[in-house]
Structures are given as C-alpha cells and as structure tokens.
PDB file of N, CA and C in Angstrom:
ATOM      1  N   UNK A   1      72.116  70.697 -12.497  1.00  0.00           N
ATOM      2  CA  UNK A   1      72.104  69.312 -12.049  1.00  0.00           C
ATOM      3  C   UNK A   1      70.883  68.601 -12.631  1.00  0.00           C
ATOM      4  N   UNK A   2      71.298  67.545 -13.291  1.00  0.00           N
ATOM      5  CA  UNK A   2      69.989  66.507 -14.104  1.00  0.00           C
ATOM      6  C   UNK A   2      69.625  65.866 -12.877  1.00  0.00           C
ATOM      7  N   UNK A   3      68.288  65.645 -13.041  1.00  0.00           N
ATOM      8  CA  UNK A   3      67.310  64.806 -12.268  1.00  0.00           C
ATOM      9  C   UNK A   3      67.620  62.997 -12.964  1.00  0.00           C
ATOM     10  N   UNK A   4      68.235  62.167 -11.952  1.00  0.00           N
ATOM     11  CA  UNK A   4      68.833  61.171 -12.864  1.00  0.00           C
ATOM     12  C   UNK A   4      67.324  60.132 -12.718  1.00  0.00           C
ATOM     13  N   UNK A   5      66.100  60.603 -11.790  1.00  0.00           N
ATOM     14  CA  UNK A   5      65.220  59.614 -11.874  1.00  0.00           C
ATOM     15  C   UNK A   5      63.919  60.159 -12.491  1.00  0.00           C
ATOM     16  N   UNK A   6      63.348  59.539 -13.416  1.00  0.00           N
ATOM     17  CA  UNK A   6      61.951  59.840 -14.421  1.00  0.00           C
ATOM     18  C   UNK A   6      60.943  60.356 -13.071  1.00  0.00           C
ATOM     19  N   UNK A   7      59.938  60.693 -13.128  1.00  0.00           N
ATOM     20  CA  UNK A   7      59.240  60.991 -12.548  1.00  0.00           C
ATOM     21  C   UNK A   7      58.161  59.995 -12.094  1.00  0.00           C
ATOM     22  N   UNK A   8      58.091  59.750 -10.975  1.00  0.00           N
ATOM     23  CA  UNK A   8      56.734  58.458 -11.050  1.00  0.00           C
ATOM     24  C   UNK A   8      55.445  57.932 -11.335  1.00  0.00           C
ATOM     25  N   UNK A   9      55.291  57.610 -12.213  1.00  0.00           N
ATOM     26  CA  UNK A   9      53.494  57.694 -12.697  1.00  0.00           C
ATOM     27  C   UNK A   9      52.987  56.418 -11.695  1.00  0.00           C
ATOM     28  N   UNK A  10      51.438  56.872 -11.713  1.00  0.00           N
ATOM     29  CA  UNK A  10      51.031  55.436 -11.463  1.00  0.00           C
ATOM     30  C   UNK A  10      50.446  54.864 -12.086  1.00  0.00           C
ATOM     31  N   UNK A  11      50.457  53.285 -11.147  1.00  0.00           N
ATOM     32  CA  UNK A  11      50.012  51.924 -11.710  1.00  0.00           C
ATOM     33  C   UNK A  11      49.247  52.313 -12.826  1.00  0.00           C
ATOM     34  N   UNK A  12      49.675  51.431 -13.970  1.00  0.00           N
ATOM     35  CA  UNK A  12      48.609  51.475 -15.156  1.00  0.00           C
ATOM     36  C   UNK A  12      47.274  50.766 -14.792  1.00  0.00           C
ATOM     37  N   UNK A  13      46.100  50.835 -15.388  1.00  0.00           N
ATOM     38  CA  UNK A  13      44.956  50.319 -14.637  1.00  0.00           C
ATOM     39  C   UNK A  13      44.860  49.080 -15.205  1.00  0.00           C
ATOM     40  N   UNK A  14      45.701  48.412 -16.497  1.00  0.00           N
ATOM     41  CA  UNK A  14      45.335  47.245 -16.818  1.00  0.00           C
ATOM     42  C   UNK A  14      45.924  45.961 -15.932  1.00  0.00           C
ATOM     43  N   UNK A  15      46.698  46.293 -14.662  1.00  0.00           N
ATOM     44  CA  UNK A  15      45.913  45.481 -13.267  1.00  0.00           C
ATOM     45  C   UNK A  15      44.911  45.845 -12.593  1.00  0.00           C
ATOM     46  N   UNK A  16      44.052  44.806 -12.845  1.00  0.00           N
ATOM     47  CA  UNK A  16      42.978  45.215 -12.387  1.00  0.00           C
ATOM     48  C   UNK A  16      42.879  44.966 -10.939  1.00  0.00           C
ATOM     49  N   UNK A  17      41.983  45.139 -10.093  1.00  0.00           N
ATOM     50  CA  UNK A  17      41.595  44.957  -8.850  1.00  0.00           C
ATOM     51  C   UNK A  17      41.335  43.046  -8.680  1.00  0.00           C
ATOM     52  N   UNK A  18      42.368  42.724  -7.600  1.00  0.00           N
ATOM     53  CA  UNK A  18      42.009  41.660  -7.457  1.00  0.00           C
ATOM     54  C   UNK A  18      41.178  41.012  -6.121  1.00  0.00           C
ATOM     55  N   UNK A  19      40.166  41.575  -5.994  1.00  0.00           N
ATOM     56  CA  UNK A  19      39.591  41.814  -4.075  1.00  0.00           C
ATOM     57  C   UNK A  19      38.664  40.037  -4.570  1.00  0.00           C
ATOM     58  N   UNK A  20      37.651  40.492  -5.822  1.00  0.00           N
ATOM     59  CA  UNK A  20      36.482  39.346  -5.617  1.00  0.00           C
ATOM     60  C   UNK A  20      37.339  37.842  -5.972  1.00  0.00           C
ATOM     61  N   UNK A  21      38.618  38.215  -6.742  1.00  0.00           N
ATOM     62  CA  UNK A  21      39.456  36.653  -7.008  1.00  0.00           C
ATOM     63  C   UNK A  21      39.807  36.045  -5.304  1.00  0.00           C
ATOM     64  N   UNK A  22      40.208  36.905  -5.191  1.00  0.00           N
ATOM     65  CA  UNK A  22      41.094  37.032  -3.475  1.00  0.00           C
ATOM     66  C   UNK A  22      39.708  36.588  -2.248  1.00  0.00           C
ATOM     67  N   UNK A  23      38.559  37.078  -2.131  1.00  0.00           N
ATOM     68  CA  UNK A  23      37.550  36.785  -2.008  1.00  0.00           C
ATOM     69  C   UNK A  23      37.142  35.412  -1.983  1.00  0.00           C
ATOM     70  N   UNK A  24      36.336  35.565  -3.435  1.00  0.00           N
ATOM     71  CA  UNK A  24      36.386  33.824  -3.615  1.00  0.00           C
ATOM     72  C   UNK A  24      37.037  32.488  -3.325  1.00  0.00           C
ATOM     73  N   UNK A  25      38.663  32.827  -3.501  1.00  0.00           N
ATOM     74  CA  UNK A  25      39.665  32.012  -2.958  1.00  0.00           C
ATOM     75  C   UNK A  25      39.821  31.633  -1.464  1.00  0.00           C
ATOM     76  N   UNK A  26      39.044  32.648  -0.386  1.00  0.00           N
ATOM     77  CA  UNK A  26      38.839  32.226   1.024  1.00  0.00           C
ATOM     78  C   UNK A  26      37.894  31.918   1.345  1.00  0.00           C
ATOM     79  N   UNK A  27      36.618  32.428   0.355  1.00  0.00           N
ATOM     80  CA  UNK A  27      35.596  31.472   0.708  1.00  0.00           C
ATOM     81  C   UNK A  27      35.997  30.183   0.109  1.00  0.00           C
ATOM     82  N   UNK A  28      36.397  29.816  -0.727  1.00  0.00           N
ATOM     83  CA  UNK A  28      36.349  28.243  -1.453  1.00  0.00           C
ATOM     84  C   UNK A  28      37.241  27.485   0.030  1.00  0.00           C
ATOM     85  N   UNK A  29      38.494  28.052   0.585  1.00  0.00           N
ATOM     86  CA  UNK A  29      39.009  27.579   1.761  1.00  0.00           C
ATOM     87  C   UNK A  29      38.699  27.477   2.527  1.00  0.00           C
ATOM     88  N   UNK A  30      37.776  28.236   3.513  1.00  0.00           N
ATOM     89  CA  UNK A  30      36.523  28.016   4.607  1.00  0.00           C
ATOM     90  C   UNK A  30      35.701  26.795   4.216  1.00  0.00           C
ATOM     91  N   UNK A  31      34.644  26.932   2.723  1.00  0.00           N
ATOM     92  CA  UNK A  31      34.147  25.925   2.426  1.00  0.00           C
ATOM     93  C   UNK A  31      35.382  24.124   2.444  1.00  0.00           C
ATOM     94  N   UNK A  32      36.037  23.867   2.028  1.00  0.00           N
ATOM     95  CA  UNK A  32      37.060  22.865   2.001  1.00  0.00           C
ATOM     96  C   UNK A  32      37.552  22.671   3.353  1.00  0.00           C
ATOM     97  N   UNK A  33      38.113  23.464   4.323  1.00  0.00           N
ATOM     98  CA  UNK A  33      38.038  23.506   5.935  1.00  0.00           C
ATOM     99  C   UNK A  33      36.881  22.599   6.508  1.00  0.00           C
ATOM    100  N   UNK A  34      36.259  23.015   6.215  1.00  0.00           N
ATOM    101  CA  UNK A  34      34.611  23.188   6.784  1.00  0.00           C
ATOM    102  C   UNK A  34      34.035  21.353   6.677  1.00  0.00           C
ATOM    103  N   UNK A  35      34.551  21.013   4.967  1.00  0.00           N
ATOM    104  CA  UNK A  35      34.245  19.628   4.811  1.00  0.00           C
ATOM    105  C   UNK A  35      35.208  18.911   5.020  1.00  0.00           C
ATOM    106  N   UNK A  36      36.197  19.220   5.346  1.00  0.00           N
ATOM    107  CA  UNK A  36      37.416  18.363   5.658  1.00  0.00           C
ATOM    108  C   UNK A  36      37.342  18.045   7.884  1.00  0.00           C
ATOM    109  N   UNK A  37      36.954  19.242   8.234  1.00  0.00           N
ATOM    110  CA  UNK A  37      36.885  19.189   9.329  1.00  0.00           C
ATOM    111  C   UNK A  37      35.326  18.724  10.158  1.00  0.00           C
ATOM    112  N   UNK A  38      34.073  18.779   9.412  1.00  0.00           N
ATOM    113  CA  UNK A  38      32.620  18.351  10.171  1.00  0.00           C
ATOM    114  C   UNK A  38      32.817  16.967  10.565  1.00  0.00           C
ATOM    115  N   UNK A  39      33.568  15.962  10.138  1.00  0.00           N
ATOM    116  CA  UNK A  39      32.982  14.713  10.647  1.00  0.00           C
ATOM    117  C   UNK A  39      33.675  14.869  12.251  1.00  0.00           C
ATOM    118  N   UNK A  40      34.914  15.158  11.976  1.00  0.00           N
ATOM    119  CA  UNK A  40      35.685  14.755  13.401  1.00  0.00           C
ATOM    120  C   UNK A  40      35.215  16.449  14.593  1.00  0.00           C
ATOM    121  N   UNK A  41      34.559  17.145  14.076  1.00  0.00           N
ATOM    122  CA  UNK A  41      33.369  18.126  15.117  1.00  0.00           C
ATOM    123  C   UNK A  41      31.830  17.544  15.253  1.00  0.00           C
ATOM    124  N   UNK A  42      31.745  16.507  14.610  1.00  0.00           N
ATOM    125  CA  UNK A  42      30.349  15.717  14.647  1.00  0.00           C
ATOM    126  C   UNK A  42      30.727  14.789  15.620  1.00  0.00           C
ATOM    127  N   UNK A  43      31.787  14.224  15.479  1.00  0.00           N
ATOM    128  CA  UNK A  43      32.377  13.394  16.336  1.00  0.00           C
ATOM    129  C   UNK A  43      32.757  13.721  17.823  1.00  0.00           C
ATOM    130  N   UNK A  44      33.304  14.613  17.829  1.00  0.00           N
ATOM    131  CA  UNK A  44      33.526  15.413  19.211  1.00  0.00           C
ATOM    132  C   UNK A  44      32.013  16.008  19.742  1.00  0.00           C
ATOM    133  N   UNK A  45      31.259  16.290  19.168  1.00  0.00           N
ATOM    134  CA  UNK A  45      29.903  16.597  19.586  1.00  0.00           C
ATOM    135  C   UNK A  45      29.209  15.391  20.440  1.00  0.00           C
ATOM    136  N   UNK A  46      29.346  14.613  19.450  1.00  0.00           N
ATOM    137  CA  UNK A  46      28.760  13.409  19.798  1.00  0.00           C
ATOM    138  C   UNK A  46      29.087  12.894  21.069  1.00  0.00           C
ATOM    139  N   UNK A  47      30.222  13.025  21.240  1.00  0.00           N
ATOM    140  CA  UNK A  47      31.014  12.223  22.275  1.00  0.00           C
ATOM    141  C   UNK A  47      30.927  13.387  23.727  1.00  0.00           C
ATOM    142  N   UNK A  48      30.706  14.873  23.759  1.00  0.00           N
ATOM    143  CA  UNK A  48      30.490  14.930  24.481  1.00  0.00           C
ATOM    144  C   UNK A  48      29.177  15.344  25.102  1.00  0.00           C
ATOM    145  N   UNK A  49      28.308  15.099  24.107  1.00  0.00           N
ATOM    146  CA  UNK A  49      26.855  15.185  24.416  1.00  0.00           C
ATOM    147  C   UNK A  49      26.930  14.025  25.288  1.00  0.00           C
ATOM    148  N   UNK A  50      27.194  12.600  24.729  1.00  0.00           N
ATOM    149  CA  UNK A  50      27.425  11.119  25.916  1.00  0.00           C
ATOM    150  C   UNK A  50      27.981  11.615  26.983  1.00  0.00           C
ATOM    151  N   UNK A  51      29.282  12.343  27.482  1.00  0.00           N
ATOM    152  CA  UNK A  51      29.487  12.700  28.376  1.00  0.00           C
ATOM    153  C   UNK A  51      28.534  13.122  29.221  1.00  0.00           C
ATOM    154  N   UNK A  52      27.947  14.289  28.679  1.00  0.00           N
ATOM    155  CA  UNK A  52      26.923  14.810  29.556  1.00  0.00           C
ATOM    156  C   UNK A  52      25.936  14.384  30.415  1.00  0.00           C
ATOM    157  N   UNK A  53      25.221  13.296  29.635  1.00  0.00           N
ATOM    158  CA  UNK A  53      24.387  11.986  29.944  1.00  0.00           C
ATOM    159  C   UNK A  53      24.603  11.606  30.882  1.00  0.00           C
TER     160      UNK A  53
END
C-alpha cells in the first residue's frame, strides 16, 4: 500500500517572524486611541472635578 501523502516538512524560514511588525502596529493603535480619545477624558475630568467642588 502507497503512502498517497508526502511527508510533512516544516515552515520554510523565509517567513520570517512577525511579533515586532505585529507589535509596533498596537502600539501605533494605543498611540492614535490615546489622541483621538484625551480631549473628551480631559473633558470628563474637568467636568467632574466641578462636580466635586
């Protein structure tokens, strides 16, 4: 009886590791979060520091 499937090698290494792309890409999204969202948490700060008052 033939073996009808090749044997499995692995991954060739010329994919490389993609951790620091993958990385970078959530820090750049935290950073963009971060400036998209401070005014209206500056704002809510603000407003309930007055509360407090």
């Amino acid at each position: 009886m033939k073996n009808s499937n090749p044997p499995t090698r692995p991954a060739p290494q010329r994919d490389k590791d993609r951790t620091p792309l993958v990385r970078a890409g959530a820090w750049l999204l935290m950073v963009g979060l971060l400036y998209l969202l401070w005014p209206s948490a500056e704002t809510a700060y603000l407003a309930m520091e007055s509360m407090i008052r």
